[in-house]
PDB file of N, CA and C in Angstrom:
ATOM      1  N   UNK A   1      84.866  72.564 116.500  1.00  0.00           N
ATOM      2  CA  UNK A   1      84.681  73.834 115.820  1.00  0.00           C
ATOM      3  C   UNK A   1      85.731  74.811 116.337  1.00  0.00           C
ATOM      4  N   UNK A   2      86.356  75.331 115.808  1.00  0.00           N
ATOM      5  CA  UNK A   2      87.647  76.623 115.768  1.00  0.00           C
ATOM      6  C   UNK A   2      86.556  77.496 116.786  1.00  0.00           C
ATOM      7  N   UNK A   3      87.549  77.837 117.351  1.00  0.00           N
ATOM      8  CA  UNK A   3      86.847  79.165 118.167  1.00  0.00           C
ATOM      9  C   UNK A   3      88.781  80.393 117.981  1.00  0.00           C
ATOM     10  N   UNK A   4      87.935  81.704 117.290  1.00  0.00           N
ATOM     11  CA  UNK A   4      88.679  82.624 116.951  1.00  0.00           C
ATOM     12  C   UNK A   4      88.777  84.082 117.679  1.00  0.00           C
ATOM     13  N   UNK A   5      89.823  84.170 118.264  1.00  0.00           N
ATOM     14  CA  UNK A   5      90.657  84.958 119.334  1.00  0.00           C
ATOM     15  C   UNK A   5      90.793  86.676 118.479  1.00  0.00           C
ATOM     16  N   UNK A   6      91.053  87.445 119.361  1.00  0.00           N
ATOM     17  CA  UNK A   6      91.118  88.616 118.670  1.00  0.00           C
ATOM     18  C   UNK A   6      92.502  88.693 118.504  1.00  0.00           C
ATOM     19  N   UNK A   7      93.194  89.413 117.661  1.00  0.00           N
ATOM     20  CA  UNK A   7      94.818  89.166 117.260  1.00  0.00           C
ATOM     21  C   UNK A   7      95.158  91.260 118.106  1.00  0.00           C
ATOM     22  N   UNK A   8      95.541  90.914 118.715  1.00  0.00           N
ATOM     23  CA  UNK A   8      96.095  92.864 119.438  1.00  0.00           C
ATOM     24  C   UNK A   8      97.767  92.709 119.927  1.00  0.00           C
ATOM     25  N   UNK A   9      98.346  93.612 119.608  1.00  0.00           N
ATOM     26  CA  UNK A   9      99.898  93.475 120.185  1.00  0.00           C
ATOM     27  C   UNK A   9     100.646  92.719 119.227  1.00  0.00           C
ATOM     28  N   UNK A  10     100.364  91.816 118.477  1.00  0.00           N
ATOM     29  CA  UNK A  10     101.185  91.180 118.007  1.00  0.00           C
ATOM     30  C   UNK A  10     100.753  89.734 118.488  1.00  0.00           C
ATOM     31  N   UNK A  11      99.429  89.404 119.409  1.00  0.00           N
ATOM     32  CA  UNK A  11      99.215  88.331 120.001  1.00  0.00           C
ATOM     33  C   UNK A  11      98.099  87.895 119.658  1.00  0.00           C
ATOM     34  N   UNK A  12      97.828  86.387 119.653  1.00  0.00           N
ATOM     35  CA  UNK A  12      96.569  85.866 119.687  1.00  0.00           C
ATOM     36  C   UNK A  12      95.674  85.981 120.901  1.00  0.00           C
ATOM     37  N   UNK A  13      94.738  86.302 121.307  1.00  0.00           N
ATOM     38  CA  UNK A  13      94.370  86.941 123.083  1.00  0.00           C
ATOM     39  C   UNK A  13      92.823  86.582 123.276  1.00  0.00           C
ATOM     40  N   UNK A  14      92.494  86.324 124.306  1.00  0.00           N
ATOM     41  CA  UNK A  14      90.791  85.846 124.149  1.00  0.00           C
ATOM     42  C   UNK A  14      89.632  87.177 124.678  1.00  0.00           C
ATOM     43  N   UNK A  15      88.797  87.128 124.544  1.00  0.00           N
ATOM     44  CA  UNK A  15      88.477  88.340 124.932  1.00  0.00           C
ATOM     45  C   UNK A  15      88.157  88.614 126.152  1.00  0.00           C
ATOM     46  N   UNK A  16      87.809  90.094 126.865  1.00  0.00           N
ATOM     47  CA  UNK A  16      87.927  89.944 128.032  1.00  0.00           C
ATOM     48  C   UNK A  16      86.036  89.598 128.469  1.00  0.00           C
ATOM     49  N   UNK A  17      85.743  89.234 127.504  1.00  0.00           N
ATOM     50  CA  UNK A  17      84.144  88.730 127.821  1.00  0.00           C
ATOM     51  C   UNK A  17      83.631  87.364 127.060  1.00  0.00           C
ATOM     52  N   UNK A  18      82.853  87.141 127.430  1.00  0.00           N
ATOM     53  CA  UNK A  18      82.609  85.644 127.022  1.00  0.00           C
ATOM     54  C   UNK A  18      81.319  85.247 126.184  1.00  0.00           C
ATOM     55  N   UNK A  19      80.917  86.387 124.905  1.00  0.00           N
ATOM     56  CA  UNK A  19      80.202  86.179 124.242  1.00  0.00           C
ATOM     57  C   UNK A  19      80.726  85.282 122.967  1.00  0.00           C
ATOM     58  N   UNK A  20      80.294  84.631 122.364  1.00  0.00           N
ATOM     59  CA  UNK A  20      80.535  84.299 120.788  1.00  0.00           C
ATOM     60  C   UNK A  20      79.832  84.668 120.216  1.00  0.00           C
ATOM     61  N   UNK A  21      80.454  85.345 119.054  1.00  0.00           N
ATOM     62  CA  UNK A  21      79.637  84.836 117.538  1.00  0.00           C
ATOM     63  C   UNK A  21      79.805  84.102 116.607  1.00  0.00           C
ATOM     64  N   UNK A  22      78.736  83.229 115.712  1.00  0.00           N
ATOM     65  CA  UNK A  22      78.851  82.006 115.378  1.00  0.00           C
ATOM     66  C   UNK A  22      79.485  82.848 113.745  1.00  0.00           C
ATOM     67  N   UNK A  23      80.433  82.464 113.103  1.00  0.00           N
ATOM     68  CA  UNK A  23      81.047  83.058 111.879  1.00  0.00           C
ATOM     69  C   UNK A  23      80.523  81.327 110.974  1.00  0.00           C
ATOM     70  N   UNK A  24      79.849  82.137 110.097  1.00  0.00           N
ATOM     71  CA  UNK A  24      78.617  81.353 108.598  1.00  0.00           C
ATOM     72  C   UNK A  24      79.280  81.414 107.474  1.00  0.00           C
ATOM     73  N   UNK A  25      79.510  80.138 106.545  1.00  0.00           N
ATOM     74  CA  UNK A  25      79.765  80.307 105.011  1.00  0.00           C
ATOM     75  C   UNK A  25      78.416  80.447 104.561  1.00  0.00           C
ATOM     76  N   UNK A  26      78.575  81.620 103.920  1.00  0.00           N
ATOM     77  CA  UNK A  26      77.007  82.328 103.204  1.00  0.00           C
ATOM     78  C   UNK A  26      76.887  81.125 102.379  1.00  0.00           C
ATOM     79  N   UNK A  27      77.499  80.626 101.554  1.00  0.00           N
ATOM     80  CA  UNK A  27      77.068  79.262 100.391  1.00  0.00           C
ATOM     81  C   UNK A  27      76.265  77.999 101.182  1.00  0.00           C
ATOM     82  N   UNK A  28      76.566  78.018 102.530  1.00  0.00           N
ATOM     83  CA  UNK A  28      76.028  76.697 102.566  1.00  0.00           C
ATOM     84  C   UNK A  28      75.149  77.172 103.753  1.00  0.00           C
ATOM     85  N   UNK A  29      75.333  78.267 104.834  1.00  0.00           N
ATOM     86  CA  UNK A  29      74.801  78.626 105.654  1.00  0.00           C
ATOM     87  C   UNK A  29      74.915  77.500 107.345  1.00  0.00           C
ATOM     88  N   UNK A  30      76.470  76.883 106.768  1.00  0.00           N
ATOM     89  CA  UNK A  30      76.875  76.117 107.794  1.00  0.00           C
ATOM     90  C   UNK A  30      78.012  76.939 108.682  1.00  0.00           C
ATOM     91  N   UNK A  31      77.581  76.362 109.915  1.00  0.00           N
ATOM     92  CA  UNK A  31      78.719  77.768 110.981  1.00  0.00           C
ATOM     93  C   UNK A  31      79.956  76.849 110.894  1.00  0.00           C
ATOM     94  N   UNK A  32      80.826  77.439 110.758  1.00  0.00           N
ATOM     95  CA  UNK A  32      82.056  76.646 110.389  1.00  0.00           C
ATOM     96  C   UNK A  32      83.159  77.110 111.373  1.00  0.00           C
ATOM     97  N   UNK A  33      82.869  78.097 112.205  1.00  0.00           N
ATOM     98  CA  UNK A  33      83.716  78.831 113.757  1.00  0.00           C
ATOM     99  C   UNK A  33      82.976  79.671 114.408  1.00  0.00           C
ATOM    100  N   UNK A  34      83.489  80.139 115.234  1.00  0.00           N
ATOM    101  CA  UNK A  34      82.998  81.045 116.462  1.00  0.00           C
ATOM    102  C   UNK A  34      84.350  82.321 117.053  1.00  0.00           C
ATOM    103  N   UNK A  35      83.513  83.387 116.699  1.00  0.00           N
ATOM    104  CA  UNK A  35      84.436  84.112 117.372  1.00  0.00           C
ATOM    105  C   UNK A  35      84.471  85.029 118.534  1.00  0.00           C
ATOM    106  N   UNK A  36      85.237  85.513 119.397  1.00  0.00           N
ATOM    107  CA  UNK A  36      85.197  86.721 120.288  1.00  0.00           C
ATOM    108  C   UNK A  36      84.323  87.856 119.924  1.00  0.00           C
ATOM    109  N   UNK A  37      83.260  87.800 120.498  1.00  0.00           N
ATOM    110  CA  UNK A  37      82.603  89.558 120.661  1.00  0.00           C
ATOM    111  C   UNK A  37      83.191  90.225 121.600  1.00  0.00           C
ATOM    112  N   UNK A  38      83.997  91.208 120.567  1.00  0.00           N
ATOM    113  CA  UNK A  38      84.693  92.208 121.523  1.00  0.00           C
ATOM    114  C   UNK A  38      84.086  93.600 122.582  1.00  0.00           C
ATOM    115  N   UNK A  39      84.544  93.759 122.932  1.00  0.00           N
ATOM    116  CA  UNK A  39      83.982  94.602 124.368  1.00  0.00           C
ATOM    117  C   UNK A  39      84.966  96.181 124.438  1.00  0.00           C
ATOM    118  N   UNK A  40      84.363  97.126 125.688  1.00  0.00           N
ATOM    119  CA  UNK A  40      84.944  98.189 125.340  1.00  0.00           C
ATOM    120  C   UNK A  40      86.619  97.729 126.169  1.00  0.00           C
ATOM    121  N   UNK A  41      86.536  96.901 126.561  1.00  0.00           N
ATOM    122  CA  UNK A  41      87.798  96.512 127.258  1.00  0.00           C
ATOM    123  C   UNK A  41      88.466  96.142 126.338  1.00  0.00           C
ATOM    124  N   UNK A  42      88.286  95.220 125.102  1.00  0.00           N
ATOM    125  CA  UNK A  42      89.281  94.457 124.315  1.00  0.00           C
ATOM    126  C   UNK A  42      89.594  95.758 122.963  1.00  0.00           C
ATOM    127  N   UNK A  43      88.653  96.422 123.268  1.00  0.00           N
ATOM    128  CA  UNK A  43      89.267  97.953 122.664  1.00  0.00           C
ATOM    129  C   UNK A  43      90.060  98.415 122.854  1.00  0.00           C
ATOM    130  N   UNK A  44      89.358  99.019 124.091  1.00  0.00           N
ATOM    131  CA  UNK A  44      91.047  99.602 124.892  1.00  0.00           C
ATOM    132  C   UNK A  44      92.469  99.075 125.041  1.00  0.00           C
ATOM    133  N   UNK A  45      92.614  98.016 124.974  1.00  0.00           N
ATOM    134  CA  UNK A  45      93.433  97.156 124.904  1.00  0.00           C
ATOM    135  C   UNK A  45      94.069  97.256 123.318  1.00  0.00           C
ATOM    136  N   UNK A  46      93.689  97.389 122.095  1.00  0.00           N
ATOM    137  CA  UNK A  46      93.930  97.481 121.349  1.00  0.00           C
ATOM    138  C   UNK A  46      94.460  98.631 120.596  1.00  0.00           C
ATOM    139  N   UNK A  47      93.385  99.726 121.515  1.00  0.00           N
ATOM    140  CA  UNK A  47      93.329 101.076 121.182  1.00  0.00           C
ATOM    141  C   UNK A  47      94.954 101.740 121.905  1.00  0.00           C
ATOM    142  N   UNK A  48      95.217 101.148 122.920  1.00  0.00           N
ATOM    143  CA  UNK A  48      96.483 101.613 123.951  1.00  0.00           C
ATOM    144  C   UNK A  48      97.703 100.552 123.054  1.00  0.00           C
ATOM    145  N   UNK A  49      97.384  99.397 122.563  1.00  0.00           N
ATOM    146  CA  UNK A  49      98.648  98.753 121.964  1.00  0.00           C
ATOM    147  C   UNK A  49      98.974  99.903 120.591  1.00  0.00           C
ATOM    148  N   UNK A  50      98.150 100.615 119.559  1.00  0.00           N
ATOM    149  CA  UNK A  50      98.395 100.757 118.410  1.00  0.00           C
ATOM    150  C   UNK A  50      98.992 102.249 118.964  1.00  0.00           C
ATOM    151  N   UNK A  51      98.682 102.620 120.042  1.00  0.00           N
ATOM    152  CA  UNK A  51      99.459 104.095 120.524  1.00  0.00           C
ATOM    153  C   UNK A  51     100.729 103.744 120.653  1.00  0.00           C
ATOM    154  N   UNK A  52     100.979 102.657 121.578  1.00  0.00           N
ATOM    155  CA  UNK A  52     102.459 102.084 121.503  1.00  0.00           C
ATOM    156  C   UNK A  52     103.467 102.200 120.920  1.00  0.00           C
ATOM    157  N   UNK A  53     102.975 101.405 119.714  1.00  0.00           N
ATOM    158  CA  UNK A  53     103.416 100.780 118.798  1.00  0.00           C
ATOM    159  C   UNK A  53     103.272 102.307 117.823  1.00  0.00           C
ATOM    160  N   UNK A  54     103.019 103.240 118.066  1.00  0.00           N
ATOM    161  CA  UNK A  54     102.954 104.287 117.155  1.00  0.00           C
ATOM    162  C   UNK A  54     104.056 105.314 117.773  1.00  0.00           C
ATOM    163  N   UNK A  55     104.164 105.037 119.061  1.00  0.00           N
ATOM    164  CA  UNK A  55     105.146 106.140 119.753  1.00  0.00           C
ATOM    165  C   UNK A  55     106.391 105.305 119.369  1.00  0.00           C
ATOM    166  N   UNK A  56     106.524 104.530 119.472  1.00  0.00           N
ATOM    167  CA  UNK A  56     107.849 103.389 119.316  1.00  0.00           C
ATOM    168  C   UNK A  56     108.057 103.516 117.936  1.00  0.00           C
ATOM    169  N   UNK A  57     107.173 103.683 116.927  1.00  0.00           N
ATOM    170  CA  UNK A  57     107.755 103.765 115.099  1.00  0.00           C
ATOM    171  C   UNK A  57     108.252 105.125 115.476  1.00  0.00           C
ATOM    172  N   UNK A  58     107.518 106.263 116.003  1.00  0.00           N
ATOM    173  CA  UNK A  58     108.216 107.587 115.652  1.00  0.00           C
ATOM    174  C   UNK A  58     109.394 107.573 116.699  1.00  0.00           C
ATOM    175  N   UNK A  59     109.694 107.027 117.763  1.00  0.00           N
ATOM    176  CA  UNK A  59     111.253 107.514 118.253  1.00  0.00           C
ATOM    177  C   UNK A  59     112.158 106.798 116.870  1.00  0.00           C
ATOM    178  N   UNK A  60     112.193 105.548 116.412  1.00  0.00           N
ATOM    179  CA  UNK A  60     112.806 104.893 115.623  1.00  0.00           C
ATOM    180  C   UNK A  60     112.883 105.544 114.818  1.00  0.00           C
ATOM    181  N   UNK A  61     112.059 106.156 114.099  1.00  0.00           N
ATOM    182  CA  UNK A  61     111.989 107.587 113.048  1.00  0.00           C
ATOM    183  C   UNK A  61     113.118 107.843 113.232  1.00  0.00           C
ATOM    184  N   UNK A  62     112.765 108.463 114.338  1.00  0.00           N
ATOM    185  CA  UNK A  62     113.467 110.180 114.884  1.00  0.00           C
ATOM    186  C   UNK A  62     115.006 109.617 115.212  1.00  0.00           C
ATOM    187  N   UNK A  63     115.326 108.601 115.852  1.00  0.00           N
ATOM    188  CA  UNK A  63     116.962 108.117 115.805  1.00  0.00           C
ATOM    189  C   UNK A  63     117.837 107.800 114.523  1.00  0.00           C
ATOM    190  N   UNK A  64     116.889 107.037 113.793  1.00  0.00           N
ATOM    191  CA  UNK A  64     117.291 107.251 112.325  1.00  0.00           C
ATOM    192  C   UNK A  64     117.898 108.726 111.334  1.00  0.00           C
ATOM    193  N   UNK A  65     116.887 109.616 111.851  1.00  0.00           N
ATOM    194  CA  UNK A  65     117.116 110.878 111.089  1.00  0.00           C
ATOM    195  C   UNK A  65     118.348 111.444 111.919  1.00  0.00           C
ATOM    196  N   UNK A  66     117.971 111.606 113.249  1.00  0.00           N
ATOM    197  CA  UNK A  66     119.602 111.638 114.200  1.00  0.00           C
ATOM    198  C   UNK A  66     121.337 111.302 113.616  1.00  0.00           C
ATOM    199  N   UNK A  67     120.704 110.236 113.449  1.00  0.00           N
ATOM    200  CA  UNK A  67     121.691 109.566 112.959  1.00  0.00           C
ATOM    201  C   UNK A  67     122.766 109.962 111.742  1.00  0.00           C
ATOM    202  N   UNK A  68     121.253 110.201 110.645  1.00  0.00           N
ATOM    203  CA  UNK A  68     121.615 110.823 109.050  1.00  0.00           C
ATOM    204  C   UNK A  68     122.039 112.190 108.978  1.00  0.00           C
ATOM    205  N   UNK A  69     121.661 113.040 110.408  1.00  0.00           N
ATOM    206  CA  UNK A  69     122.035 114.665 110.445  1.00  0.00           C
ATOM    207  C   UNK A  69     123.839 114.561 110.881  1.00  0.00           C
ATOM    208  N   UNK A  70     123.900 113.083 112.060  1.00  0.00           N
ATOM    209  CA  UNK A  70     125.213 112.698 112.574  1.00  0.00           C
ATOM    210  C   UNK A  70     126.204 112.419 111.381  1.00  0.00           C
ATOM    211  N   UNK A  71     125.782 112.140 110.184  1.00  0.00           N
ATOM    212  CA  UNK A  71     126.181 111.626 109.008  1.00  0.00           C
ATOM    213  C   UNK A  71     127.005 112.879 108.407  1.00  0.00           C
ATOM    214  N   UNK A  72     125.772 113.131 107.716  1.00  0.00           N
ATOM    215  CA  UNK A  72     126.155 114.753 107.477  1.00  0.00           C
ATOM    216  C   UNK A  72     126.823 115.657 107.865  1.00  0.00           C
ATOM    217  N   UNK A  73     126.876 115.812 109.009  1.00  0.00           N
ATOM    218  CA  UNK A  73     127.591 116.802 110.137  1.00  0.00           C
ATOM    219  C   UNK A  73     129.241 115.985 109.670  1.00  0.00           C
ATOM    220  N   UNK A  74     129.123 114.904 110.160  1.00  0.00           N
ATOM    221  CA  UNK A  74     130.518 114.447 110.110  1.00  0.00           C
ATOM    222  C   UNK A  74     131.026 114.396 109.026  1.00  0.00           C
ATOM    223  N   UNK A  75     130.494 114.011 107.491  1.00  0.00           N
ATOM    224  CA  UNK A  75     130.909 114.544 106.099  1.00  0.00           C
ATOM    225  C   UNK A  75     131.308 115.845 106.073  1.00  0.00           C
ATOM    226  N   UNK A  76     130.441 116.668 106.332  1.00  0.00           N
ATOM    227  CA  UNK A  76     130.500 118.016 106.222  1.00  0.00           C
ATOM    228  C   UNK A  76     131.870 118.582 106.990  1.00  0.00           C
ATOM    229  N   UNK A  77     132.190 118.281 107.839  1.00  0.00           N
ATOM    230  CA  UNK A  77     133.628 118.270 108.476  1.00  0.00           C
ATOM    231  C   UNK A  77     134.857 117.917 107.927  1.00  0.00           C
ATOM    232  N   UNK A  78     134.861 116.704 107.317  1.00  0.00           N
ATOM    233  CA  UNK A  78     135.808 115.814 106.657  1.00  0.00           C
ATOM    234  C   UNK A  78     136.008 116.631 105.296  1.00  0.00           C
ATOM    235  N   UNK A  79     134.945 117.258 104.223  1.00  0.00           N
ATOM    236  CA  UNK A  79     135.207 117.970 103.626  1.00  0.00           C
ATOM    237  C   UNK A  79     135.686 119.501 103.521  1.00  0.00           C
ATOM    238  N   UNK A  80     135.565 119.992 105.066  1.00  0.00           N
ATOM    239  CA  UNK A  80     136.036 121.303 105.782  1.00  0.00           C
ATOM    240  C   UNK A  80     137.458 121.240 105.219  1.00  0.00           C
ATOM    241  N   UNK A  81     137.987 119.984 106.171  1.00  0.00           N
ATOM    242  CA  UNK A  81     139.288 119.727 106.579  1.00  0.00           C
ATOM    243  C   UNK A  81     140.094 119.268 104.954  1.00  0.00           C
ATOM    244  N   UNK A  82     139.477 119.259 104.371  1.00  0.00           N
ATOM    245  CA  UNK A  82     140.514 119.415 102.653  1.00  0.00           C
ATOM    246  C   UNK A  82     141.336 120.665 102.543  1.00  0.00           C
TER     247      UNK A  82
END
């Protein structure tokens, strides 16, 4: 029987506690896997990856737009100099 991991970070990861729950096809009412009952730990863990991963999209943002003002600026020059 599959036993199913919580997916956080970008990773497959087990939890940091050792409950299962048995996951049921309602049609037949046969358990067909088992998964991680998550905990306030495998939260946090999740809860601190999506901050991450949220500070890391906005610098990438923000170098991008850097970049496009660097763009501009330097057009804006090149057309000075006509």
């Amino acid at each position: 029987m599959k036993k199913y991991q919580h997916y956080i970070n970008g990773e497959w990861i087990d939890s940091t506690g050792n409950e299962l729950i048995a996951v049921v096809n309602p049609a037949t009412e046969e358990v067909i896997g088992k998964i991680a009952m998550g905990n306030s730990q495998d939260v946090d863990k999740a809860v601190a990856a999506e901050k991450a991963d949220r500070n890391n999209s906005e610098k990438a943002n923000q170098e991008k737009i850097n970049e496009a003002i660097d763009t501009i600026e330097l057009s804006r020059m090149e057309v000075s100099d006509l």
